[in-house]
N, C-alpha and C. Protein backbone atom coordinates (compact mmCIF):
# COMPACT_ATOMS: atom_id res chain seq x y z
N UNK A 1 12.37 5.35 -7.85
CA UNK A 1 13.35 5.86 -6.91
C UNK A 1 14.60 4.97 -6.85
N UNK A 2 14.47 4.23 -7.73
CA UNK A 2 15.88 3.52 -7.70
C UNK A 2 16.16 1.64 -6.90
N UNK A 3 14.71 1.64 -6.48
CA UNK A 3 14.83 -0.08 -5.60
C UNK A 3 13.81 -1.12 -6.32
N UNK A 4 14.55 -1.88 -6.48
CA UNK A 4 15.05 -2.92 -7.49
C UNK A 4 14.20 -4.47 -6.63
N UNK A 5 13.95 -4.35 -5.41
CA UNK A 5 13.49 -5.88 -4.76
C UNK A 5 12.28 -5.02 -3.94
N UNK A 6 10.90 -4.96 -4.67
CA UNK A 6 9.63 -4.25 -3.79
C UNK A 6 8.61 -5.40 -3.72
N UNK A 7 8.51 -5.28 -2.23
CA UNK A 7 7.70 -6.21 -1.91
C UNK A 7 6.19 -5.79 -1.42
N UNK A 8 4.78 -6.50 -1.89
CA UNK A 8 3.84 -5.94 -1.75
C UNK A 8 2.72 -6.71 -0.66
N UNK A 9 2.59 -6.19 0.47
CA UNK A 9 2.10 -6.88 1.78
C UNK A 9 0.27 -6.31 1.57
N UNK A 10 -0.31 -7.31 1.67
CA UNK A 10 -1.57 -7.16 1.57
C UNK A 10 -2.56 -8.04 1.72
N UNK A 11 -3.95 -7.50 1.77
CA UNK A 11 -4.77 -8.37 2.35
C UNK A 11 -4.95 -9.91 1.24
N UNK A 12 -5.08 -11.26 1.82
CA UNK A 12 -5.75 -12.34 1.12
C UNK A 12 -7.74 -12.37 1.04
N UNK A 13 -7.65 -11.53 0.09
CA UNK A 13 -9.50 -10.67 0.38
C UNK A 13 -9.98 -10.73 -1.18
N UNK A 14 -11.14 -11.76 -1.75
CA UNK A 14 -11.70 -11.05 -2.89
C UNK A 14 -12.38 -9.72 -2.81
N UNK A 15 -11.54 -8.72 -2.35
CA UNK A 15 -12.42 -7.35 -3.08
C UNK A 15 -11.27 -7.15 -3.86
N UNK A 16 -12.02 -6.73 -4.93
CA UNK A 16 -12.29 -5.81 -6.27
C UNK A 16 -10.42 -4.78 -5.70
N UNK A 17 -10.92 -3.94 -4.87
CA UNK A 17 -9.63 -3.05 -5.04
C UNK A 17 -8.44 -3.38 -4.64
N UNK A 18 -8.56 -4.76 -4.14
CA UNK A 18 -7.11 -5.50 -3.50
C UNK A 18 -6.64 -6.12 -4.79
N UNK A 19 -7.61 -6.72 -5.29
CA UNK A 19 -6.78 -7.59 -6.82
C UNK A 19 -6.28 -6.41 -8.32
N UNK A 20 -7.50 -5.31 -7.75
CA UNK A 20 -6.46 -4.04 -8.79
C UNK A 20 -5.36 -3.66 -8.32
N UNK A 21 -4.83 -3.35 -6.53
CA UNK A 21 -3.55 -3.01 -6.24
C UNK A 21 -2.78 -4.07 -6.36
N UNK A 22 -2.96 -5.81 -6.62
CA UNK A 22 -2.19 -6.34 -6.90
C UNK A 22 -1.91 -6.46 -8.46
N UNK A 23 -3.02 -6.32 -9.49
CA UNK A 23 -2.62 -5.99 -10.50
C UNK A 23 -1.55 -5.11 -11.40
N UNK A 24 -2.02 -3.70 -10.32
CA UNK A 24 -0.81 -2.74 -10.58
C UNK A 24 0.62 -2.70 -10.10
N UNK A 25 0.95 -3.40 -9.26
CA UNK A 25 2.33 -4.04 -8.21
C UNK A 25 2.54 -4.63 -9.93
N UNK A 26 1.85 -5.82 -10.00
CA UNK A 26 2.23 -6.90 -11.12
C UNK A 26 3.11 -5.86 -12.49
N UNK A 27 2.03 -5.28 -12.87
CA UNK A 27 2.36 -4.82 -14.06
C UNK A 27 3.32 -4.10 -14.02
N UNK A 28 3.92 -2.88 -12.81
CA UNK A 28 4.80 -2.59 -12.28
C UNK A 28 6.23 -2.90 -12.93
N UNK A 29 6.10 -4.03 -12.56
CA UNK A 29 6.85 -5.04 -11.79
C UNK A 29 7.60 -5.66 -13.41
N UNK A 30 6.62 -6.32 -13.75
CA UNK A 30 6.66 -6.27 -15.58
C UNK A 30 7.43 -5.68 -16.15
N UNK A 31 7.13 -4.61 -16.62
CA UNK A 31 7.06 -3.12 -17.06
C UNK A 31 8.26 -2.88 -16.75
N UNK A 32 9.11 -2.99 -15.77
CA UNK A 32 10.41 -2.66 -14.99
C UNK A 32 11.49 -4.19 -15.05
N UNK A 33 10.96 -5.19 -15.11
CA UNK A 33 11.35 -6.73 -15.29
C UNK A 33 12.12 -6.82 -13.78
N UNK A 34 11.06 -6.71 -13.15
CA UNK A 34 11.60 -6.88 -11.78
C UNK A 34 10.94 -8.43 -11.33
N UNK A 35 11.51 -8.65 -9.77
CA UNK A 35 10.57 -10.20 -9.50
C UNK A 35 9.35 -9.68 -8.32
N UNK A 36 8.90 -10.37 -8.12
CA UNK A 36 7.57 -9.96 -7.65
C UNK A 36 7.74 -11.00 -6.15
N UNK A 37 7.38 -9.72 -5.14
CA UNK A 37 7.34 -10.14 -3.64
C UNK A 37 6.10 -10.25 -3.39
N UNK A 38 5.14 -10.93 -3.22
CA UNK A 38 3.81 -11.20 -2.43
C UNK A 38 3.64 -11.50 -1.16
N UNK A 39 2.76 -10.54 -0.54
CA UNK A 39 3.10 -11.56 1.00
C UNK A 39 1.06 -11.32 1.04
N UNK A 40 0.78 -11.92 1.39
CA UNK A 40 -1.06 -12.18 1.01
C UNK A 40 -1.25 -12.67 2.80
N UNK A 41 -1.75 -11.11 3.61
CA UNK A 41 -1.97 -11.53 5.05
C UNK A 41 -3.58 -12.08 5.29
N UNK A 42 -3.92 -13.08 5.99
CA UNK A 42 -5.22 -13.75 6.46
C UNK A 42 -5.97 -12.59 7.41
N UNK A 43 -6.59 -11.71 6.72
CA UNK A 43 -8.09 -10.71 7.33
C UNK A 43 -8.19 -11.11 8.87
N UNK A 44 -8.34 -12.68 9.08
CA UNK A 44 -8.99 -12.82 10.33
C UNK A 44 -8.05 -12.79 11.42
N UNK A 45 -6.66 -13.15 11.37
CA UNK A 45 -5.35 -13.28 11.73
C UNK A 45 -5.26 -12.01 13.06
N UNK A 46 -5.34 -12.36 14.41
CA UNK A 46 -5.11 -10.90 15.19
C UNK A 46 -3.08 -10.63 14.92
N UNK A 47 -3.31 -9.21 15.37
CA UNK A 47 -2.13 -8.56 15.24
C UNK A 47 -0.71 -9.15 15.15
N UNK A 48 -0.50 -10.49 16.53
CA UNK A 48 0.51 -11.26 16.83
C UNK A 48 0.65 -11.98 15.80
N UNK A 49 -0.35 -12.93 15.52
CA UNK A 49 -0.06 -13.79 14.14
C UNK A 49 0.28 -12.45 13.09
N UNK A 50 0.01 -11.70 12.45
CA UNK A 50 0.46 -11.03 11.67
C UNK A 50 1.56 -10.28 11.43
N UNK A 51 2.22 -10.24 13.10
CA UNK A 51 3.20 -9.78 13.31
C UNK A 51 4.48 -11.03 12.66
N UNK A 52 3.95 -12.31 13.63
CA UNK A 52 4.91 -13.37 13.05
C UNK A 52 4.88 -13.78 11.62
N UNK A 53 3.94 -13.83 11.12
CA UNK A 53 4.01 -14.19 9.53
C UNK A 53 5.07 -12.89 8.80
N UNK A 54 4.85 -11.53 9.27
CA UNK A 54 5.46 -10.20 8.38
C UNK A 54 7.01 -10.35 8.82
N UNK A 55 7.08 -10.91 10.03
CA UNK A 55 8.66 -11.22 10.37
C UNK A 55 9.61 -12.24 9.58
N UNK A 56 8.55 -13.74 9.45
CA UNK A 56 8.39 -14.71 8.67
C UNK A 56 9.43 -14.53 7.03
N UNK A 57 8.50 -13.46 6.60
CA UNK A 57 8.43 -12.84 5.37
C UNK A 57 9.55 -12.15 5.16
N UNK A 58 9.94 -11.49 5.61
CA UNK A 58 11.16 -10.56 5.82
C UNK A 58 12.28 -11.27 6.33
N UNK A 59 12.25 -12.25 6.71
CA UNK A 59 13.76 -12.83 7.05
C UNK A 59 13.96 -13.74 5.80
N UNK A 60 12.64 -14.50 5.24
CA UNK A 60 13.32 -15.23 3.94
C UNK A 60 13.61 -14.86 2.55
N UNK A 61 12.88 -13.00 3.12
CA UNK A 61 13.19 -12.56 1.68
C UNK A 61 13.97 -11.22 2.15
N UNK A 62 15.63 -11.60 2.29
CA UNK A 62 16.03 -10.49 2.74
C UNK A 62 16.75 -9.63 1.82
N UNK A 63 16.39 -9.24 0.74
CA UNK A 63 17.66 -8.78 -0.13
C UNK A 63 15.76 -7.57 -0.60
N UNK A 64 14.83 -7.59 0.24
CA UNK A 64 13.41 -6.99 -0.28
C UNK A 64 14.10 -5.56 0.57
N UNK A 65 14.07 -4.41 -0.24
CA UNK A 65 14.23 -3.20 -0.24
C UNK A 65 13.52 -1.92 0.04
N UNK A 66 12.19 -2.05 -0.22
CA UNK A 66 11.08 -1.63 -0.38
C UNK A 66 10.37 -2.47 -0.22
N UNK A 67 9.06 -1.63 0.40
CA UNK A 67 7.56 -2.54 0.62
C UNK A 67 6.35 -1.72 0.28
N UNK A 68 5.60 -1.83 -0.07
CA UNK A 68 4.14 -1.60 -0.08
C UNK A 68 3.17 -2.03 0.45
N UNK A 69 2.90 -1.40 1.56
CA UNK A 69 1.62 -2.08 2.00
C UNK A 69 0.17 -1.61 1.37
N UNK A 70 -0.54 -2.47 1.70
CA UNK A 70 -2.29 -2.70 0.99
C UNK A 70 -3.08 -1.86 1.57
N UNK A 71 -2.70 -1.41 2.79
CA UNK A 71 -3.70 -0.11 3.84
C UNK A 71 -2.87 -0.09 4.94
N UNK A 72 -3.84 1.23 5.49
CA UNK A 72 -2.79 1.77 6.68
C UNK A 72 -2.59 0.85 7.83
N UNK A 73 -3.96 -0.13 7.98
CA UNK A 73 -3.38 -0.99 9.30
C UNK A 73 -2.55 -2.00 9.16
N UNK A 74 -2.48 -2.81 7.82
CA UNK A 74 -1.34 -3.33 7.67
C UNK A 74 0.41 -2.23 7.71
N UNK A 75 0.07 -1.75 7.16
CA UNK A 75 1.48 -0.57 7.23
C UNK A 75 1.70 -0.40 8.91
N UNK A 76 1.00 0.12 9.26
CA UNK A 76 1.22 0.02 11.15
C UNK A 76 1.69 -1.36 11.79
N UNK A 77 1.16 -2.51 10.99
CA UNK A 77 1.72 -3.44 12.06
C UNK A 77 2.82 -3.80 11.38
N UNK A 78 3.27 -3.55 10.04
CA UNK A 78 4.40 -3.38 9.38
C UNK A 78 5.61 -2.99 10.32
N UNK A 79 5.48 -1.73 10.58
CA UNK A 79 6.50 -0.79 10.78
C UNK A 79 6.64 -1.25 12.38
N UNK A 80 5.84 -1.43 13.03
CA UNK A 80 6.15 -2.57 14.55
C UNK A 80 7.48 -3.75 13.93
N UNK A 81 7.58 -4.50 13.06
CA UNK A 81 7.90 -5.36 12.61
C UNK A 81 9.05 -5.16 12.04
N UNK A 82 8.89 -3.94 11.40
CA UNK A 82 10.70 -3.29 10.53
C UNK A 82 11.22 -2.79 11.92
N UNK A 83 10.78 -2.30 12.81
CA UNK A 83 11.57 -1.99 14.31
C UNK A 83 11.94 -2.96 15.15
N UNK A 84 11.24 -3.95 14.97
CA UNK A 84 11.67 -5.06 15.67
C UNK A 84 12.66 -6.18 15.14
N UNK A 85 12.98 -5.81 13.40
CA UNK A 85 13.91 -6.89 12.81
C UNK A 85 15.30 -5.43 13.12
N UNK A 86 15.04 -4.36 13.73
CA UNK A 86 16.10 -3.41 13.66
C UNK A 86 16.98 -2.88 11.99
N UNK A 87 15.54 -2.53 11.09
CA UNK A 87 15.68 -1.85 10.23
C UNK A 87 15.78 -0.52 10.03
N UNK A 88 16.15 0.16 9.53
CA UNK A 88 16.01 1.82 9.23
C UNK A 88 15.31 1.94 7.81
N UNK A 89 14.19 2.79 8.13
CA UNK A 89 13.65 3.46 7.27
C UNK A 89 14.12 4.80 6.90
N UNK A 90 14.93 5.07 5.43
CA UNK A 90 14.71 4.44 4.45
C UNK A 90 16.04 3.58 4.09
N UNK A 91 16.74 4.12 4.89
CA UNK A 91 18.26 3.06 4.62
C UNK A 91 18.08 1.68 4.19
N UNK A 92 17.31 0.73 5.19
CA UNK A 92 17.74 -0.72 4.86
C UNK A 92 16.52 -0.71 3.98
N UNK A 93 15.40 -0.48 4.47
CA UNK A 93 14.02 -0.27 3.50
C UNK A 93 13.03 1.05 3.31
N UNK A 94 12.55 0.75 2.07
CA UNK A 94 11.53 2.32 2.03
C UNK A 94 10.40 1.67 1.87
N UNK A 95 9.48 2.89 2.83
CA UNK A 95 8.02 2.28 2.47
C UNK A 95 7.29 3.23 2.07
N UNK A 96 5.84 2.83 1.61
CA UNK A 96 5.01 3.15 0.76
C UNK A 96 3.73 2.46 1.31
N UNK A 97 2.39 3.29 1.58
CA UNK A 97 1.63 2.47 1.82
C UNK A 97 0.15 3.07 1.07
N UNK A 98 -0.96 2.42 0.92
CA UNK A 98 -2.16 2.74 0.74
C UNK A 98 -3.13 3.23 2.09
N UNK A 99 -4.08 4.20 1.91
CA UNK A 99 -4.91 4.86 3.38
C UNK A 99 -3.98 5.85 3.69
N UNK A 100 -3.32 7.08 3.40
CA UNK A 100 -2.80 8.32 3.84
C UNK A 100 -3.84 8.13 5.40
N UNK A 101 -2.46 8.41 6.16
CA UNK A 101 -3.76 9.09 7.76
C UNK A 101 -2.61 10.09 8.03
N UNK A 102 -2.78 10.77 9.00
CA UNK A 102 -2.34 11.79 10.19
C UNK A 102 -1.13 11.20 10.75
N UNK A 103 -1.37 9.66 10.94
CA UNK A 103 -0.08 9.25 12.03
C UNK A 103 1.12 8.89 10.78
N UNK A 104 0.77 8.93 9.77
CA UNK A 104 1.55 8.78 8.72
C UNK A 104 2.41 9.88 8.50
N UNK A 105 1.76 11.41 8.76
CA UNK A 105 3.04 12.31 8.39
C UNK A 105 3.52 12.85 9.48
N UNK A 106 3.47 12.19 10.78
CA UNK A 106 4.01 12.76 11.66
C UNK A 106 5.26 11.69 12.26
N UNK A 107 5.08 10.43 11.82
CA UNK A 107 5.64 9.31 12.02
C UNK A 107 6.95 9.68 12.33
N UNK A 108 8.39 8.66 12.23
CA UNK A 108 9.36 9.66 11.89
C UNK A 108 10.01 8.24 11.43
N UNK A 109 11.12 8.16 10.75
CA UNK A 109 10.66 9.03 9.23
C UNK A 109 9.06 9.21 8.90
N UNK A 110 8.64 10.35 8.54
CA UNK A 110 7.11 10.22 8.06
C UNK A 110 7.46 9.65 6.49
N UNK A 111 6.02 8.99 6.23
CA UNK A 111 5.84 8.26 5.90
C UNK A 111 5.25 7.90 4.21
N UNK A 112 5.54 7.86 3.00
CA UNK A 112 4.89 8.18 1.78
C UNK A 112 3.16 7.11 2.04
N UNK A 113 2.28 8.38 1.14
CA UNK A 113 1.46 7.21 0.85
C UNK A 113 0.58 7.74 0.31
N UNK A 114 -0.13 6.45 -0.21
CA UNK A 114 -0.89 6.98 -1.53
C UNK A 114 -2.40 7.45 -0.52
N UNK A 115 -2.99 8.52 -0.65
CA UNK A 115 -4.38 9.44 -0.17
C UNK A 115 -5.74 9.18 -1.31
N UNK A 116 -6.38 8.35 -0.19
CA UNK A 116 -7.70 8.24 -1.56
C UNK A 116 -8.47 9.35 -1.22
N UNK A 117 -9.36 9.70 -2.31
CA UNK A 117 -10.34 10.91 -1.77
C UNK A 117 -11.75 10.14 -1.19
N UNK A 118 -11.56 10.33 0.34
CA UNK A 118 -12.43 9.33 0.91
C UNK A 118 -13.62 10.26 0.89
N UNK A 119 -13.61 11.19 1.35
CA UNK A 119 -15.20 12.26 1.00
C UNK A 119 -15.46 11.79 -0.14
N UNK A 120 -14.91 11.98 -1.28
CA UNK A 120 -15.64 12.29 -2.36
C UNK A 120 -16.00 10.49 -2.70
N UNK A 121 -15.14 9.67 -2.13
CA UNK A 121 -16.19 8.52 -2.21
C UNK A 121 -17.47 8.30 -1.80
N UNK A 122 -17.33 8.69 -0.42
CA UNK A 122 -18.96 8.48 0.38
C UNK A 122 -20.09 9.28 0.02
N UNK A 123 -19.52 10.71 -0.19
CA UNK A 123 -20.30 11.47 -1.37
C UNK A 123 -20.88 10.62 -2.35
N UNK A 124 -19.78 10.04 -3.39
CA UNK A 124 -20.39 8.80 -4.38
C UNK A 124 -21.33 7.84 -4.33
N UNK A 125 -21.04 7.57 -2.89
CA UNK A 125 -21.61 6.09 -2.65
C UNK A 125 -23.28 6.49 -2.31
N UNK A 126 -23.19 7.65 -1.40
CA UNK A 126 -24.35 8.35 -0.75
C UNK A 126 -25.32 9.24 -2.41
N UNK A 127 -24.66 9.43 -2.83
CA UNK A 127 -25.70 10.09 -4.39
C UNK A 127 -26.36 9.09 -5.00
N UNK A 128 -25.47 7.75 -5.12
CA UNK A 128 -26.12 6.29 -5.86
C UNK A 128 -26.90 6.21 -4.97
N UNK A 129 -26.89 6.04 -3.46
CA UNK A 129 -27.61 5.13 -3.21
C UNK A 129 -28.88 6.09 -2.60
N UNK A 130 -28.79 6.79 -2.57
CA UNK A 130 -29.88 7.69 -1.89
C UNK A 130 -31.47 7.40 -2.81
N UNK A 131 -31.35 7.53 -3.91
CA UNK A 131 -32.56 7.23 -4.76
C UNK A 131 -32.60 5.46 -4.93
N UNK A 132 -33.91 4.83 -4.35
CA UNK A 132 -33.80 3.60 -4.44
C UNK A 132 -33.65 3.02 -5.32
N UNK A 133 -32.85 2.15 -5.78
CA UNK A 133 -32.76 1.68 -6.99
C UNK A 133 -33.54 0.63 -7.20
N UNK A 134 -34.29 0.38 -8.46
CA UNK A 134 -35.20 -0.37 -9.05
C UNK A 134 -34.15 -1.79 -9.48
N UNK A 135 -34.58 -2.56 -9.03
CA UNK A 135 -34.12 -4.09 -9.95
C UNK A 135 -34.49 -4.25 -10.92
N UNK A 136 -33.84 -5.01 -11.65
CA UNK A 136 -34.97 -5.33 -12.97
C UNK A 136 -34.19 -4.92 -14.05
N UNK A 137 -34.58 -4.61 -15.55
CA UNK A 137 -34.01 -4.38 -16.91
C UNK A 137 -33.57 -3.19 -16.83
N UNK A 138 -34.54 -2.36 -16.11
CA UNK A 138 -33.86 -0.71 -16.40
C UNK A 138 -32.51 -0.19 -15.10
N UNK A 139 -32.26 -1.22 -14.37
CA UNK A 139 -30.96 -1.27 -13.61
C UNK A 139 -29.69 -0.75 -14.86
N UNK A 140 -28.76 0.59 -14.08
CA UNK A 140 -27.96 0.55 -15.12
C UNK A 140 -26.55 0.50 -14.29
N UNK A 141 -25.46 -0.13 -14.51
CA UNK A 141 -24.05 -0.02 -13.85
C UNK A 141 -23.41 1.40 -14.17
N UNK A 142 -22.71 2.04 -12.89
CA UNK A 142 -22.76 2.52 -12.82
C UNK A 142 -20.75 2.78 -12.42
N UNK A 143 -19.54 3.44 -13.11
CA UNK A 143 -18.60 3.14 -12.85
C UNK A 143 -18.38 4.62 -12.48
N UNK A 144 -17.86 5.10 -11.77
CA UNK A 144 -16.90 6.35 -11.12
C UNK A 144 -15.82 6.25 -10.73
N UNK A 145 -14.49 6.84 -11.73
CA UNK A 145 -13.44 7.01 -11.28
C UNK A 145 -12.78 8.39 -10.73
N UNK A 146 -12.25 7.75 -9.23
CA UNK A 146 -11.65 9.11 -8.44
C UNK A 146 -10.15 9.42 -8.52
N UNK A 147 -9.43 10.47 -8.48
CA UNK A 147 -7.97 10.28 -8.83
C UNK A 147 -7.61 10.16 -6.86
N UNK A 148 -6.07 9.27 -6.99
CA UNK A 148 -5.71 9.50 -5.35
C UNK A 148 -4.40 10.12 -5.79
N UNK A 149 -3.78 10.67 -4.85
CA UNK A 149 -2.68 11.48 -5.03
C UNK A 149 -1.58 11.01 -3.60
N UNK A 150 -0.42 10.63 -4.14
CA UNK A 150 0.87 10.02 -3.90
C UNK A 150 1.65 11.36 -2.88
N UNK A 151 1.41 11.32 -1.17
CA UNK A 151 2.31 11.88 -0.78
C UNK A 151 3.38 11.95 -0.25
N UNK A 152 4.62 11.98 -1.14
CA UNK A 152 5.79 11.54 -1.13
C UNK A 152 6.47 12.01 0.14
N UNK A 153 6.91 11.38 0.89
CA UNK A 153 7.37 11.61 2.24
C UNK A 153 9.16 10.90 2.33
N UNK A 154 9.47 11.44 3.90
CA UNK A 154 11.01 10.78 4.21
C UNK A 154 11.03 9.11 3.58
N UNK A 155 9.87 8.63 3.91
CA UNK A 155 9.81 6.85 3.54
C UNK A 155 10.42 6.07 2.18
N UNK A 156 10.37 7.01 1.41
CA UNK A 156 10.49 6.39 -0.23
C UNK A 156 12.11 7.14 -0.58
N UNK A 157 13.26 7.76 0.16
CA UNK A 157 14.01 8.89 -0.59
C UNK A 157 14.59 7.71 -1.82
N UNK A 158 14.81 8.70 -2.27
CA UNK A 158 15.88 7.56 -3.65
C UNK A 158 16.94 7.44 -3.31
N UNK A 159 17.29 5.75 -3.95
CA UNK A 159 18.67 5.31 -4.05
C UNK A 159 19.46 6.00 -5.03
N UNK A 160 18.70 7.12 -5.88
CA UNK A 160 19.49 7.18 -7.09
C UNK A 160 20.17 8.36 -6.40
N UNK A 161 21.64 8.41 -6.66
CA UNK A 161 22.65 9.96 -6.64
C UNK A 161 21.57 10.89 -7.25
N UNK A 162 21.70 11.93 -5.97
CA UNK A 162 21.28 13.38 -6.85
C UNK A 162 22.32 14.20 -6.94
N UNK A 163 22.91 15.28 -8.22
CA UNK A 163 24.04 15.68 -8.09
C UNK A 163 23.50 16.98 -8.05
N UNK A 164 24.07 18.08 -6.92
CA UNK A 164 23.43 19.72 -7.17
C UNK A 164 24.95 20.30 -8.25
N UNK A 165 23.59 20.84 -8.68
CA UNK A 165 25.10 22.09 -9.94
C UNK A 165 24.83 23.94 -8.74
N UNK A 166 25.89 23.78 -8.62
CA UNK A 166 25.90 25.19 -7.92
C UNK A 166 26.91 26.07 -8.36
């Protein structure tokens, strides 16, 4: 969409799907030869501290255009935080977040974000695990990939000119 300084706010957590969404930011990022914004929030941290660190973050990196957050409750205490530095979404910044919810497209600007297919995970999780699994040699790994789908909202518009031919 045209922004050039994206910064990616997310949990400091060894799981597995936080170091793939930072993987994919990275490669991104690469791929485009852009510089790379990290902001890595502490799990245990209540709201206030997280509020001050995301404020923290945003005043020393002010030329950051875009953000991505890691899930929807970071994105919520985000957007407390872009209202309180008296930003406009998408003018001064656009966002983008992971966890699609309800309060996301009603927001205003509503809000882009990427929608995992959470049924069809627990579905997943509930088919593996329902039959007990045996330990031992005949244990087999087991990988399932789900597609999520990107719903592009007021949050992300592009910087780029659109020209209408009429």
């Amino acid at each position: 969409m045209g922004y050039k300084n994206v910064a990616l706010i997310t949990l400091a957590t060894a799981e597995t799907q936080i170091h793939d969404r930072i993987n994919g930011y990275n490669m991104a990022l690469k791929e485009k030869k852009l510089k790379s914004y990290i902001k890595k929030v502490i799990p245990a941290q209540d709201e206030k501290q997280i509020i001050e660190s995301l404020i923290t973050f945003f005043e020393k990196s002010d030329i950051i255009n875009a953000v991505l957050f890691g899930s929807a409750k970071l994105c919520k205490i985000g957007l407390k935080v872009i209202n309180q530095l008296g930003l406009i979404i998408p003018h001064d910044i656009a966002v983008i977040t992971f966890d699609d919810c309800q309060f996301f497209e009603f927001y205003c600007p509503s809000i882009t974000a990427i929608a995992q297919p959470v049924a069809a995970i627990a579905d997943n999780i509930f088919n593996l695990l329902l039959p007990i699994p045996k330990c031992g040699k005949d244990t087999v790994m087991q990988k399932i990939t789900l597609s999520a789908h990107l719903n592009i909202r007021e949050s992300s518009k592009s910087l780029i000119p659109v020209q209408l031919y009429i």
